[in-house]
PDB file of N, CA and C in Angstrom:
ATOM      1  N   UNK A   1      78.994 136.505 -58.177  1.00  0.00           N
ATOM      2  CA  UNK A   1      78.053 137.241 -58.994  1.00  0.00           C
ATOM      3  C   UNK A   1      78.361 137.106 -60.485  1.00  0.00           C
ATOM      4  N   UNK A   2      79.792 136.467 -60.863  1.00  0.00           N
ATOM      5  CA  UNK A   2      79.762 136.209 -62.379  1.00  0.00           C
ATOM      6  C   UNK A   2      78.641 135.166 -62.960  1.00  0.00           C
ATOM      7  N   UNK A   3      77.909 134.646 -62.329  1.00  0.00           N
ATOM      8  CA  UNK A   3      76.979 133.607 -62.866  1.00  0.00           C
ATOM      9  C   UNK A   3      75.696 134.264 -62.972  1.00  0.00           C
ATOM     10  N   UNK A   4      75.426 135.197 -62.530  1.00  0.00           N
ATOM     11  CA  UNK A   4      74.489 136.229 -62.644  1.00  0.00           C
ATOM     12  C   UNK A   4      74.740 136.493 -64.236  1.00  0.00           C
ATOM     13  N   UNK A   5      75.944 137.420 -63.839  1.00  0.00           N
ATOM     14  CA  UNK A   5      76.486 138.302 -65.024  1.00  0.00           C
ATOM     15  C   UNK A   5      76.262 137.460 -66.498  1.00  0.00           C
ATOM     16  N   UNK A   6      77.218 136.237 -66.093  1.00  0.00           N
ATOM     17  CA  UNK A   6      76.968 135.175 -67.330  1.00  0.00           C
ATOM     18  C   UNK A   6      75.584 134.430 -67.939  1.00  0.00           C
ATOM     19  N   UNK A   7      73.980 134.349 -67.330  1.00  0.00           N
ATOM     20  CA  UNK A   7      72.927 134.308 -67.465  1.00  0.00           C
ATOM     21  C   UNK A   7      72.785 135.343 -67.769  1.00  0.00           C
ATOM     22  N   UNK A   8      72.665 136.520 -67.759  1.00  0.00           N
ATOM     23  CA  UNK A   8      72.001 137.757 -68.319  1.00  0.00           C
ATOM     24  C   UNK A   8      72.804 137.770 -69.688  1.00  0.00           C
ATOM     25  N   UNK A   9      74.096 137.528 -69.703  1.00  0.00           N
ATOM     26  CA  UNK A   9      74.254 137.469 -71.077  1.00  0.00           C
ATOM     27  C   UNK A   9      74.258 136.832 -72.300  1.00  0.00           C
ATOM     28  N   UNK A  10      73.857 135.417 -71.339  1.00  0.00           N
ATOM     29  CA  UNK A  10      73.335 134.505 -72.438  1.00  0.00           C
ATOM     30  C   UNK A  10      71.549 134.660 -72.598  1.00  0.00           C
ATOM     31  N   UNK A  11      71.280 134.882 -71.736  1.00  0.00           N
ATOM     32  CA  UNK A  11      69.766 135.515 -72.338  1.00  0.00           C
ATOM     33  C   UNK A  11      69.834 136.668 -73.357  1.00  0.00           C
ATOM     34  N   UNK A  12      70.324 137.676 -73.335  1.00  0.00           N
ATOM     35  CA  UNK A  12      70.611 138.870 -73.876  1.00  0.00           C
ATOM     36  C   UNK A  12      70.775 137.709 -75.291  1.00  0.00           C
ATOM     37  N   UNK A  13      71.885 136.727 -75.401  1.00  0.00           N
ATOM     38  CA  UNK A  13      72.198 136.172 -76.673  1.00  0.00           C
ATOM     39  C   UNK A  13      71.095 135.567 -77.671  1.00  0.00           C
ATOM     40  N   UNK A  14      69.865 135.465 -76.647  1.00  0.00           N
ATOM     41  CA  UNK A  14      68.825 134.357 -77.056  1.00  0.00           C
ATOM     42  C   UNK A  14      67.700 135.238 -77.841  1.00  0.00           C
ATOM     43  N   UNK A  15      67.866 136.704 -77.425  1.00  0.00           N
ATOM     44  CA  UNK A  15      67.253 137.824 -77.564  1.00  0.00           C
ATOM     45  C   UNK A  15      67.396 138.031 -79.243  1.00  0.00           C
ATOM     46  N   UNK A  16      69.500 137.863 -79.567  1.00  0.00           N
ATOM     47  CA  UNK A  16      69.880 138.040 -81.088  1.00  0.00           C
ATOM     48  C   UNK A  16      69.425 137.365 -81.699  1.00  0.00           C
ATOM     49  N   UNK A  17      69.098 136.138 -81.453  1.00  0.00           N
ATOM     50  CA  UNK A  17      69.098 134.575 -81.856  1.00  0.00           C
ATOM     51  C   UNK A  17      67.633 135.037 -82.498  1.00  0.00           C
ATOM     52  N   UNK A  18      66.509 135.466 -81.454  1.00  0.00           N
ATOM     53  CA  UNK A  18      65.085 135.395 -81.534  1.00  0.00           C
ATOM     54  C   UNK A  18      65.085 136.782 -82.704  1.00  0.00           C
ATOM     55  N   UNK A  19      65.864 137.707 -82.982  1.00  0.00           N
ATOM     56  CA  UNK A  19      65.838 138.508 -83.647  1.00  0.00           C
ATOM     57  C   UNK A  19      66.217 138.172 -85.114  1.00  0.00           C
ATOM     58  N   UNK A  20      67.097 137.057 -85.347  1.00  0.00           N
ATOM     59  CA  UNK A  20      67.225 136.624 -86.533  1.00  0.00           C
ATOM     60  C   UNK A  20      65.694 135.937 -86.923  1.00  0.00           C
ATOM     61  N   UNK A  21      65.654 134.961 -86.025  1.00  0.00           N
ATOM     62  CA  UNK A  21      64.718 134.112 -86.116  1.00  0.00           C
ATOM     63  C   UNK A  21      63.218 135.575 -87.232  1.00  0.00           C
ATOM     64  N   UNK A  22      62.817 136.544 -86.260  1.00  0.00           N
ATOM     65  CA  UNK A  22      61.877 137.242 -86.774  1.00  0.00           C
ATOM     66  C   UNK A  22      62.054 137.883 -88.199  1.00  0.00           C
ATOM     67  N   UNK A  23      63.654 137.955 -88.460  1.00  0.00           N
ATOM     68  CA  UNK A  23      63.653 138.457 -89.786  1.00  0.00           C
ATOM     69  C   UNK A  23      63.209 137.319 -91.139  1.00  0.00           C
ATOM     70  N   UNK A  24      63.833 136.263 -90.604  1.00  0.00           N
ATOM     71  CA  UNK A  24      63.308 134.864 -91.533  1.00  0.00           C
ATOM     72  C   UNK A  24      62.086 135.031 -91.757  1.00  0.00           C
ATOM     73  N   UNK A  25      61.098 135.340 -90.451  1.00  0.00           N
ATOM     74  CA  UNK A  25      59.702 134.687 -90.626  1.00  0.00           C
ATOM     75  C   UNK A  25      59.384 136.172 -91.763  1.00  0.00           C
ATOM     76  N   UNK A  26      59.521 137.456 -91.251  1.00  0.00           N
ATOM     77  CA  UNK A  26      59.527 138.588 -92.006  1.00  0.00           C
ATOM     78  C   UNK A  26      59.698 138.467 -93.848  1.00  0.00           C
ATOM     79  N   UNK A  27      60.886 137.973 -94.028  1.00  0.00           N
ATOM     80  CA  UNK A  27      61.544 137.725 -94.988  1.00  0.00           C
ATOM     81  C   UNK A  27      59.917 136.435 -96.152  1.00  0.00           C
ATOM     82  N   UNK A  28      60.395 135.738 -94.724  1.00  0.00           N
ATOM     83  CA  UNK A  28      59.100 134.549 -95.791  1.00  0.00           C
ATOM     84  C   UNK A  28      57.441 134.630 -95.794  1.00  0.00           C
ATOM     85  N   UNK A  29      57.532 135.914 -95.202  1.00  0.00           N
ATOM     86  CA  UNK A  29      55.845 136.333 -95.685  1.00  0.00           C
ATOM     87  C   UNK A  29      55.910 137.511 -96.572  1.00  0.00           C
ATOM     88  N   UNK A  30      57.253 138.304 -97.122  1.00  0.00           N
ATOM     89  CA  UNK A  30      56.886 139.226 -98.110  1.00  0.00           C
ATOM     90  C   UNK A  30      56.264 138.604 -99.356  1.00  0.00           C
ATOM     91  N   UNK A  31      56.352 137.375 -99.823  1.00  0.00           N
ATOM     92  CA  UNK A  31      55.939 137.001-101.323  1.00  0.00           C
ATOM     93  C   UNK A  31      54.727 136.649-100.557  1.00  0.00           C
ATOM     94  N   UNK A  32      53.555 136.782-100.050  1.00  0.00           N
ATOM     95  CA  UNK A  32      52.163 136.304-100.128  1.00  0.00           C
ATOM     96  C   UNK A  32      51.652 137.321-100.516  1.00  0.00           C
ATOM     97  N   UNK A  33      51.712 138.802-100.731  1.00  0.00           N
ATOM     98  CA  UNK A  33      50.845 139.423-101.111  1.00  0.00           C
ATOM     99  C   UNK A  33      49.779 139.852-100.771  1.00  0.00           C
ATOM    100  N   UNK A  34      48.213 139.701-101.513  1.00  0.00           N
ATOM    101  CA  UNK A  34      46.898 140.204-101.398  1.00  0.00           C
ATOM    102  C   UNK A  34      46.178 138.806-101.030  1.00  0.00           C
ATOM    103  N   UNK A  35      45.678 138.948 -99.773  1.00  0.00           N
ATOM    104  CA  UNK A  35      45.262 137.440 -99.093  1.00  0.00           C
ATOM    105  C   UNK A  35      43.861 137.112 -99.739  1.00  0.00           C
ATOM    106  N   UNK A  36      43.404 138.478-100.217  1.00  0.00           N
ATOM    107  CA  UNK A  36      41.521 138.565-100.570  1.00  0.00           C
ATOM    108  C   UNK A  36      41.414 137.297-101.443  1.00  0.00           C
ATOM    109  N   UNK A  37      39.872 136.535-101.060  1.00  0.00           N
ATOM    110  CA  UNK A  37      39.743 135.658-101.711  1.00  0.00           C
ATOM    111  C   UNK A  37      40.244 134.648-101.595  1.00  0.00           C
ATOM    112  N   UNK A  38      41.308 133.912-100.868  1.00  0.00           N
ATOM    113  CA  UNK A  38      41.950 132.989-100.293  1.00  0.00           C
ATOM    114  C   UNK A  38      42.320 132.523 -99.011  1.00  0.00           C
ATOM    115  N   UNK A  39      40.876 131.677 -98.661  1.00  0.00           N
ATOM    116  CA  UNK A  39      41.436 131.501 -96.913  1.00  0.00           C
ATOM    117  C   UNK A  39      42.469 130.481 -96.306  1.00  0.00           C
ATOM    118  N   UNK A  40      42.938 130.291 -97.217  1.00  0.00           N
ATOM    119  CA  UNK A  40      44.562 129.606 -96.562  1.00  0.00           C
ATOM    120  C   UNK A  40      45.396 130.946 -96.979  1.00  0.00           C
ATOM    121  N   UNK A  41      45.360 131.504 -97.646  1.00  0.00           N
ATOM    122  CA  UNK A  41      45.878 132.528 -97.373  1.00  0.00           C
ATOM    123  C   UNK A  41      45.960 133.874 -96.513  1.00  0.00           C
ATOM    124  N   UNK A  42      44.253 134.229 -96.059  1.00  0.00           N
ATOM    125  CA  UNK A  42      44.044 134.532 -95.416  1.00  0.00           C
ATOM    126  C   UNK A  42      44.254 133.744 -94.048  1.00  0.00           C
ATOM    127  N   UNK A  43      44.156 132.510 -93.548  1.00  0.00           N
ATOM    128  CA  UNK A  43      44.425 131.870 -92.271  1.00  0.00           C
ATOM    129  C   UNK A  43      46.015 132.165 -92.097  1.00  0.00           C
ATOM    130  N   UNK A  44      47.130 131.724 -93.283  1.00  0.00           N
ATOM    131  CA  UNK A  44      48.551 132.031 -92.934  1.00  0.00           C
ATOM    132  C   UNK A  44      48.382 133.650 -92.448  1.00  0.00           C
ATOM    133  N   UNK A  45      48.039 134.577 -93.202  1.00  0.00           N
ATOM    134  CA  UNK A  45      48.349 135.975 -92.552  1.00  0.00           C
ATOM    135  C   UNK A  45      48.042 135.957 -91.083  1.00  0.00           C
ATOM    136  N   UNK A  46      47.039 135.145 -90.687  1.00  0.00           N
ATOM    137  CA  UNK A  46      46.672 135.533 -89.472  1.00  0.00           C
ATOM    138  C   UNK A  46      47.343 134.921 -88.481  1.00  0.00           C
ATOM    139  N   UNK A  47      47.855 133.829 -89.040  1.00  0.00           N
ATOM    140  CA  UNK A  47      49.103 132.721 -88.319  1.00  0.00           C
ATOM    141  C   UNK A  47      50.359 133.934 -88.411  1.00  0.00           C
ATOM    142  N   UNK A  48      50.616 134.622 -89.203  1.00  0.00           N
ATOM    143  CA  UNK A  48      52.162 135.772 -89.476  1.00  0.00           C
ATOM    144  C   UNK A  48      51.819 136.264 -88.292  1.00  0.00           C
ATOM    145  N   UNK A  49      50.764 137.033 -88.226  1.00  0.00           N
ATOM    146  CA  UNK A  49      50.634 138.474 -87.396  1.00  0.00           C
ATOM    147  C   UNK A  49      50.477 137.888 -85.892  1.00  0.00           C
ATOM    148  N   UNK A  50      50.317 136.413 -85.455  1.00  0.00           N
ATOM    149  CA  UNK A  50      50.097 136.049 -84.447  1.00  0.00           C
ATOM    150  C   UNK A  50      51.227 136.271 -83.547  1.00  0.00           C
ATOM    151  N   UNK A  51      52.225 134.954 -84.513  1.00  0.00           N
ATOM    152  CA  UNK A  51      53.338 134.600 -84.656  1.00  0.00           C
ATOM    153  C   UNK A  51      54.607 135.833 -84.170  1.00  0.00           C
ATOM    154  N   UNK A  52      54.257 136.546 -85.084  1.00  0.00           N
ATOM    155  CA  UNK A  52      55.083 138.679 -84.910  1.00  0.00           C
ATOM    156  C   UNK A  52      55.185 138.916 -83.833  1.00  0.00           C
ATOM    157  N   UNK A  53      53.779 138.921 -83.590  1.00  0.00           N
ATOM    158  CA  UNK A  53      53.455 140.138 -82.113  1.00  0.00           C
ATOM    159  C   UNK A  53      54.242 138.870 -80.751  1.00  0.00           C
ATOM    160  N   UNK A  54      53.579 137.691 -80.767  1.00  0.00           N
ATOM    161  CA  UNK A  54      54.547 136.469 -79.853  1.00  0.00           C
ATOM    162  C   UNK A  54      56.057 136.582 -79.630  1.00  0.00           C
ATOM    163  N   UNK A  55      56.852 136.905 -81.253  1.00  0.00           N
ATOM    164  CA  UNK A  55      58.303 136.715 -80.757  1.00  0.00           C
ATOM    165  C   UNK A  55      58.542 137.478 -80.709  1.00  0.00           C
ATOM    166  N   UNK A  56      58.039 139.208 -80.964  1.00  0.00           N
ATOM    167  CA  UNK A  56      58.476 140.204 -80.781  1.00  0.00           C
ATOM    168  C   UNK A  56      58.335 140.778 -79.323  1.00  0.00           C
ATOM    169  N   UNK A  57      57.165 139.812 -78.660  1.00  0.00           N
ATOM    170  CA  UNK A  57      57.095 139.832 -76.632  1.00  0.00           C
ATOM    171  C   UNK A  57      58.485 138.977 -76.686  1.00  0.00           C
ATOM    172  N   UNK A  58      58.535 138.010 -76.955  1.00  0.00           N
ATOM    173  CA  UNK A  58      59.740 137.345 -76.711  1.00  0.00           C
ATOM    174  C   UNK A  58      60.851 137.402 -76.401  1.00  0.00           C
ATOM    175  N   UNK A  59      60.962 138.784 -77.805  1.00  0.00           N
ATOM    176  CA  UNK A  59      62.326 139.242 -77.871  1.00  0.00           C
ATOM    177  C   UNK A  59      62.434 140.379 -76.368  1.00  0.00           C
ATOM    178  N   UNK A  60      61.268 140.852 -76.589  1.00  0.00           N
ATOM    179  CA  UNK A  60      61.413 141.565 -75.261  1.00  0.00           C
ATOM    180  C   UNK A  60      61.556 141.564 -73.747  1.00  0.00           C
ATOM    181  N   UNK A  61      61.134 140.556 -73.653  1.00  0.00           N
ATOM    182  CA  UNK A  61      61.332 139.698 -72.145  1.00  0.00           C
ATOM    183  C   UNK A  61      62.638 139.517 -72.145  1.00  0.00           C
ATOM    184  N   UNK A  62      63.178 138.830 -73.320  1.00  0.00           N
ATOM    185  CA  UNK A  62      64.638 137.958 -72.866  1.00  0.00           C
ATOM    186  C   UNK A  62      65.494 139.371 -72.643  1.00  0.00           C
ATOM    187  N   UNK A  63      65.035 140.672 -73.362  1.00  0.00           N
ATOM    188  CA  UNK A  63      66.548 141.954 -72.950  1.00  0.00           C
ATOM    189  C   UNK A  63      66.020 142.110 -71.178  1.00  0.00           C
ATOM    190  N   UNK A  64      64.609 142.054 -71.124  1.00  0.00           N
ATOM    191  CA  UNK A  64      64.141 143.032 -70.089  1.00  0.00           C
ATOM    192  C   UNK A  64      65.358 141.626 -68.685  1.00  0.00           C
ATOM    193  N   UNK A  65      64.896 140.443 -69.217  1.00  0.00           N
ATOM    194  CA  UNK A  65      65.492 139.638 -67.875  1.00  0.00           C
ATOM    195  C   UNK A  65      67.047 139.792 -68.389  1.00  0.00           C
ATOM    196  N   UNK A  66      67.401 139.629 -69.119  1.00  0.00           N
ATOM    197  CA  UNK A  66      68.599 139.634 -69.614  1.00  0.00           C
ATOM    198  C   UNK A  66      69.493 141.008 -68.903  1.00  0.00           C
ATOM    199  N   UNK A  67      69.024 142.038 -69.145  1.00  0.00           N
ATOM    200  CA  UNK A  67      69.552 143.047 -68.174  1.00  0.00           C
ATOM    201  C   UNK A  67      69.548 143.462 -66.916  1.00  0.00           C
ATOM    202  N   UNK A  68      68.540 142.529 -66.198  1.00  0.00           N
ATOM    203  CA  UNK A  68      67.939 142.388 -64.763  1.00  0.00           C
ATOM    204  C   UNK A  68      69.201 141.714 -64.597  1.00  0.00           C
ATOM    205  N   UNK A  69      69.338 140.335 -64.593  1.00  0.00           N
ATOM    206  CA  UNK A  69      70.309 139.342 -64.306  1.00  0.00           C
ATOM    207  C   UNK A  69      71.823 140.078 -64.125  1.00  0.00           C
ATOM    208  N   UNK A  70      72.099 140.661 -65.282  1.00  0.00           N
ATOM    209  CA  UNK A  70      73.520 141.455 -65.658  1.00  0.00           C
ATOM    210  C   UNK A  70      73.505 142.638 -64.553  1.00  0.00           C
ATOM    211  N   UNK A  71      72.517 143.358 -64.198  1.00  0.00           N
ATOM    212  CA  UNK A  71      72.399 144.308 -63.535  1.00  0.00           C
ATOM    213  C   UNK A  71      72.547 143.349 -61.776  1.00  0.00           C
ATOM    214  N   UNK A  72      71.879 142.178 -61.748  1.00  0.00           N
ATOM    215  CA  UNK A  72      72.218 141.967 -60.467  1.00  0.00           C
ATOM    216  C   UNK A  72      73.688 141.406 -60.015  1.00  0.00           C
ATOM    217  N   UNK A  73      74.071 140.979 -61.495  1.00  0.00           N
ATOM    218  CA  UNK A  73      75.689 140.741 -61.342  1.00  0.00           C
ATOM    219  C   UNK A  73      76.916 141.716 -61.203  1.00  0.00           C
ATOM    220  N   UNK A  74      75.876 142.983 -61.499  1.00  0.00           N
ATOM    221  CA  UNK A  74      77.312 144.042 -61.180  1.00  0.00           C
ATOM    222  C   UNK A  74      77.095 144.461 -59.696  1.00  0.00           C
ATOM    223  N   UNK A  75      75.841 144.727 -59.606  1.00  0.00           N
ATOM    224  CA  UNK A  75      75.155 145.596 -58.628  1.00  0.00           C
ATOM    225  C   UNK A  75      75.160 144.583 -57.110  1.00  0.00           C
ATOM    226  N   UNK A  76      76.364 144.485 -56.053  1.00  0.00           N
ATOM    227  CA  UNK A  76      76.383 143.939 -54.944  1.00  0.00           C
ATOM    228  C   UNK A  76      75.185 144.317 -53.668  1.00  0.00           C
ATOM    229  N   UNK A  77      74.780 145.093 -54.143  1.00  0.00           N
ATOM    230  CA  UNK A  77      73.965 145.914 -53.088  1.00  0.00           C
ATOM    231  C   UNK A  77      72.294 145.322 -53.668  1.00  0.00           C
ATOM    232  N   UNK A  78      71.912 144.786 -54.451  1.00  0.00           N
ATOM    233  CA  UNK A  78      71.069 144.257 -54.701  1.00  0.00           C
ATOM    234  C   UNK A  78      70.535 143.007 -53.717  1.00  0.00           C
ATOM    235  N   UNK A  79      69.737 143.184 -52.748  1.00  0.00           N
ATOM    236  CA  UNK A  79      69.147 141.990 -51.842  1.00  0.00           C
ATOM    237  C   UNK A  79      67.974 141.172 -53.120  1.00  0.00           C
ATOM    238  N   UNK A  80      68.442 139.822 -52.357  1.00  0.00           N
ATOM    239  CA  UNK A  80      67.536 138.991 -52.794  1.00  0.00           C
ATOM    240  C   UNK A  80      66.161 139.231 -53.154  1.00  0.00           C
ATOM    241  N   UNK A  81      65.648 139.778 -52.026  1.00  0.00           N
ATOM    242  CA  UNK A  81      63.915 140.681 -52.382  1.00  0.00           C
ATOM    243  C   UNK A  81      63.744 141.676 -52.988  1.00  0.00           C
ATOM    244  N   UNK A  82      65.043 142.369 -53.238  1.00  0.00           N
ATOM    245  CA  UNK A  82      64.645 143.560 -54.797  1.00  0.00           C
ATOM    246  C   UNK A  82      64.830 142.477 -55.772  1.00  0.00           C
ATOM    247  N   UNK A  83      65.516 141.294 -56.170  1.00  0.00           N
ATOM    248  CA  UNK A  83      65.632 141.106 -57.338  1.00  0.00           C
ATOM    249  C   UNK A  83      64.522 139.926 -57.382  1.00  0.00           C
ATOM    250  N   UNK A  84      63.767 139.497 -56.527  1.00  0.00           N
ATOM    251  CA  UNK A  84      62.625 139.113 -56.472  1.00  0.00           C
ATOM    252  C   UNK A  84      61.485 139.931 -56.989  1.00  0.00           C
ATOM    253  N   UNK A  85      61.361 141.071 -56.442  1.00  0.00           N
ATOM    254  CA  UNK A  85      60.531 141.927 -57.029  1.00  0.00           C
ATOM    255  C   UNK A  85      60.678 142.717 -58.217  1.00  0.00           C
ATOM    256  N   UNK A  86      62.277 142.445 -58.856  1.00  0.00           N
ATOM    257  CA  UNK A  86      62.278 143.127 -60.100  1.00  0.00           C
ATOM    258  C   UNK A  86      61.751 142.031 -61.093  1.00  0.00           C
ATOM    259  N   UNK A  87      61.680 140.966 -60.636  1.00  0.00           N
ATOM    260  CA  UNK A  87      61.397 139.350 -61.505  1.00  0.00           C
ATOM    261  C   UNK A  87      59.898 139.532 -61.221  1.00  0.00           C
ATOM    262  N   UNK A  88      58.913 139.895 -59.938  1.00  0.00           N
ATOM    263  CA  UNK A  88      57.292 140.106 -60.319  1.00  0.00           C
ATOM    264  C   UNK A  88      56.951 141.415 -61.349  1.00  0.00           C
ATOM    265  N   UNK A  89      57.646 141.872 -61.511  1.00  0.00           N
ATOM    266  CA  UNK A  89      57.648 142.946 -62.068  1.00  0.00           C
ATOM    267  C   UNK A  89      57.662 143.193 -63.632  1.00  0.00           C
ATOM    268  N   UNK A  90      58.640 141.709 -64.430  1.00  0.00           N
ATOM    269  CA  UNK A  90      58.782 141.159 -65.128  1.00  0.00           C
ATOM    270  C   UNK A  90      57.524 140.151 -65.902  1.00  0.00           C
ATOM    271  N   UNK A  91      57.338 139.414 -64.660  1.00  0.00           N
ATOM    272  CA  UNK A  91      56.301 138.507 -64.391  1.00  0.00           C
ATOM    273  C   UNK A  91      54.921 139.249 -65.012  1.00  0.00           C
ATOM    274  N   UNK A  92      54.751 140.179 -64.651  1.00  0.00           N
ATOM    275  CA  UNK A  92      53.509 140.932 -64.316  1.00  0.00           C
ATOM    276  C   UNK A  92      53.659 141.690 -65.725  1.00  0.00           C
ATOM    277  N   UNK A  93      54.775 142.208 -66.252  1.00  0.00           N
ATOM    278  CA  UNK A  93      54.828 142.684 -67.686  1.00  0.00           C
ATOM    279  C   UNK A  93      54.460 141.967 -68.758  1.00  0.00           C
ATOM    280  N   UNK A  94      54.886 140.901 -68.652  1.00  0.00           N
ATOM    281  CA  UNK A  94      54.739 139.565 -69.541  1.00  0.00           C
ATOM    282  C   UNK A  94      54.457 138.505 -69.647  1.00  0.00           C
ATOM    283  N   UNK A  95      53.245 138.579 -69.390  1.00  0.00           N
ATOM    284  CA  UNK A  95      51.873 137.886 -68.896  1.00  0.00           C
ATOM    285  C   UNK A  95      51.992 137.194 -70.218  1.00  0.00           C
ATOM    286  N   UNK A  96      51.446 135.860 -69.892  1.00  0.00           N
ATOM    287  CA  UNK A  96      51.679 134.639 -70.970  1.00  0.00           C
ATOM    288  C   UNK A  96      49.702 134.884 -71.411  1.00  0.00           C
ATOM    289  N   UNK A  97      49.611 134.243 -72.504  1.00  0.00           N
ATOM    290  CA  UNK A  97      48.068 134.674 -72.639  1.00  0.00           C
ATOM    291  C   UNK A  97      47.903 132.602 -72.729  1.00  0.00           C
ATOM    292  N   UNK A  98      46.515 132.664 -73.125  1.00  0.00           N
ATOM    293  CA  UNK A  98      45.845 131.721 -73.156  1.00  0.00           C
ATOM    294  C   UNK A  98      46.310 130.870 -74.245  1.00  0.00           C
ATOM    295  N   UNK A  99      46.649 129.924 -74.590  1.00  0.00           N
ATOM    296  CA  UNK A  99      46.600 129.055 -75.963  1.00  0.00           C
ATOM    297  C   UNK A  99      45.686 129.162 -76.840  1.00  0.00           C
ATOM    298  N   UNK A 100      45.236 129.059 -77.953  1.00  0.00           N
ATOM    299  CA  UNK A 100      44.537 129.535 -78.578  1.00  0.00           C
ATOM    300  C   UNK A 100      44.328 128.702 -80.108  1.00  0.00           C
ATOM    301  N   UNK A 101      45.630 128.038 -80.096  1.00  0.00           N
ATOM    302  CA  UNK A 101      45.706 126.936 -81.451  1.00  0.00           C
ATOM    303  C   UNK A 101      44.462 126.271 -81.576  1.00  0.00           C
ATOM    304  N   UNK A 102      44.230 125.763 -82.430  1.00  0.00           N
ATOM    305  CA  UNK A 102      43.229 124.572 -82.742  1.00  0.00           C
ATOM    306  C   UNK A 102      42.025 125.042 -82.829  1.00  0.00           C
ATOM    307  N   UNK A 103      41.486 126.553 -82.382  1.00  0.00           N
ATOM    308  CA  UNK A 103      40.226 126.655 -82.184  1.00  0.00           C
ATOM    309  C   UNK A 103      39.588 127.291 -83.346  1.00  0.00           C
ATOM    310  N   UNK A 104      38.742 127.049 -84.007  1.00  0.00           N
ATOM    311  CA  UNK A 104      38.355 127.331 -85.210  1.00  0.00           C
ATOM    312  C   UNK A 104      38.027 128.436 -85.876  1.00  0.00           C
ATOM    313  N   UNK A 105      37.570 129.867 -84.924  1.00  0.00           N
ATOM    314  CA  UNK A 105      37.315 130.680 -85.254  1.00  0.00           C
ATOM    315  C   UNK A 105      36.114 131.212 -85.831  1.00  0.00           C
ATOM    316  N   UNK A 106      35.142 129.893 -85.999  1.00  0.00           N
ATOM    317  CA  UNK A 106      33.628 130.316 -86.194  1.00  0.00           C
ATOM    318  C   UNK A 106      33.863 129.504 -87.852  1.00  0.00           C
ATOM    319  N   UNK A 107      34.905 129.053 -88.595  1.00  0.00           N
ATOM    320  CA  UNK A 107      34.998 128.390 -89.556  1.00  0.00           C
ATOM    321  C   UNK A 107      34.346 126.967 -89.370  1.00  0.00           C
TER     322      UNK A 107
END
């Protein structure tokens, strides 16, 4: 069960990783300002806020599996089909959406 243990905590790691990552992007959209009147400016904001809400699911999946995994590495009493169903459960939380790039938006 240490290989459990050791996947949950390298997910958990990918979680910090994705948390730096969001402060960068954070960090490099404070200087844009007032988008009015500028639709590349206005298109980047809408690329930020996409972008946000994406790695901030991101970040959340990787604790939610990240502690599943760790939890099935301590926890011996865990059968295969609970931790199957704690993974649809997962699954079912964090529903991937549609792609969406490239499409123009009525521009």
């Amino acid at each position: 069960m240490k290989a459990w243990s050791q996947a949950g905590e390298g997910v958990n790691g990918l979680k910090a990783d994705i948390g730096q990552g969001l402060r960068k992007l954070e960090e490099g959209q404070s200087g844009v300002g007032d988008t009015s009147g500028c639709q590349s400016a206005v298109a980047q904001k809408e690329l930020y806020d996409s972008w946000k809400s994406y790695v901030g699911k991101l970040s959340g999946r990787c604790g939610t599996v990240g502690g599943l995994l760790e939890r099935a590495g301590r926890d011996l009493a865990m059968t295969d089909q609970a931790i199957e169903d704690e993974f649809a459960k997962v699954r079912a939380q964090y529903q991937d959406t549609e792609a969406v790039g490239g499409q123009a938006k009525g521009r």
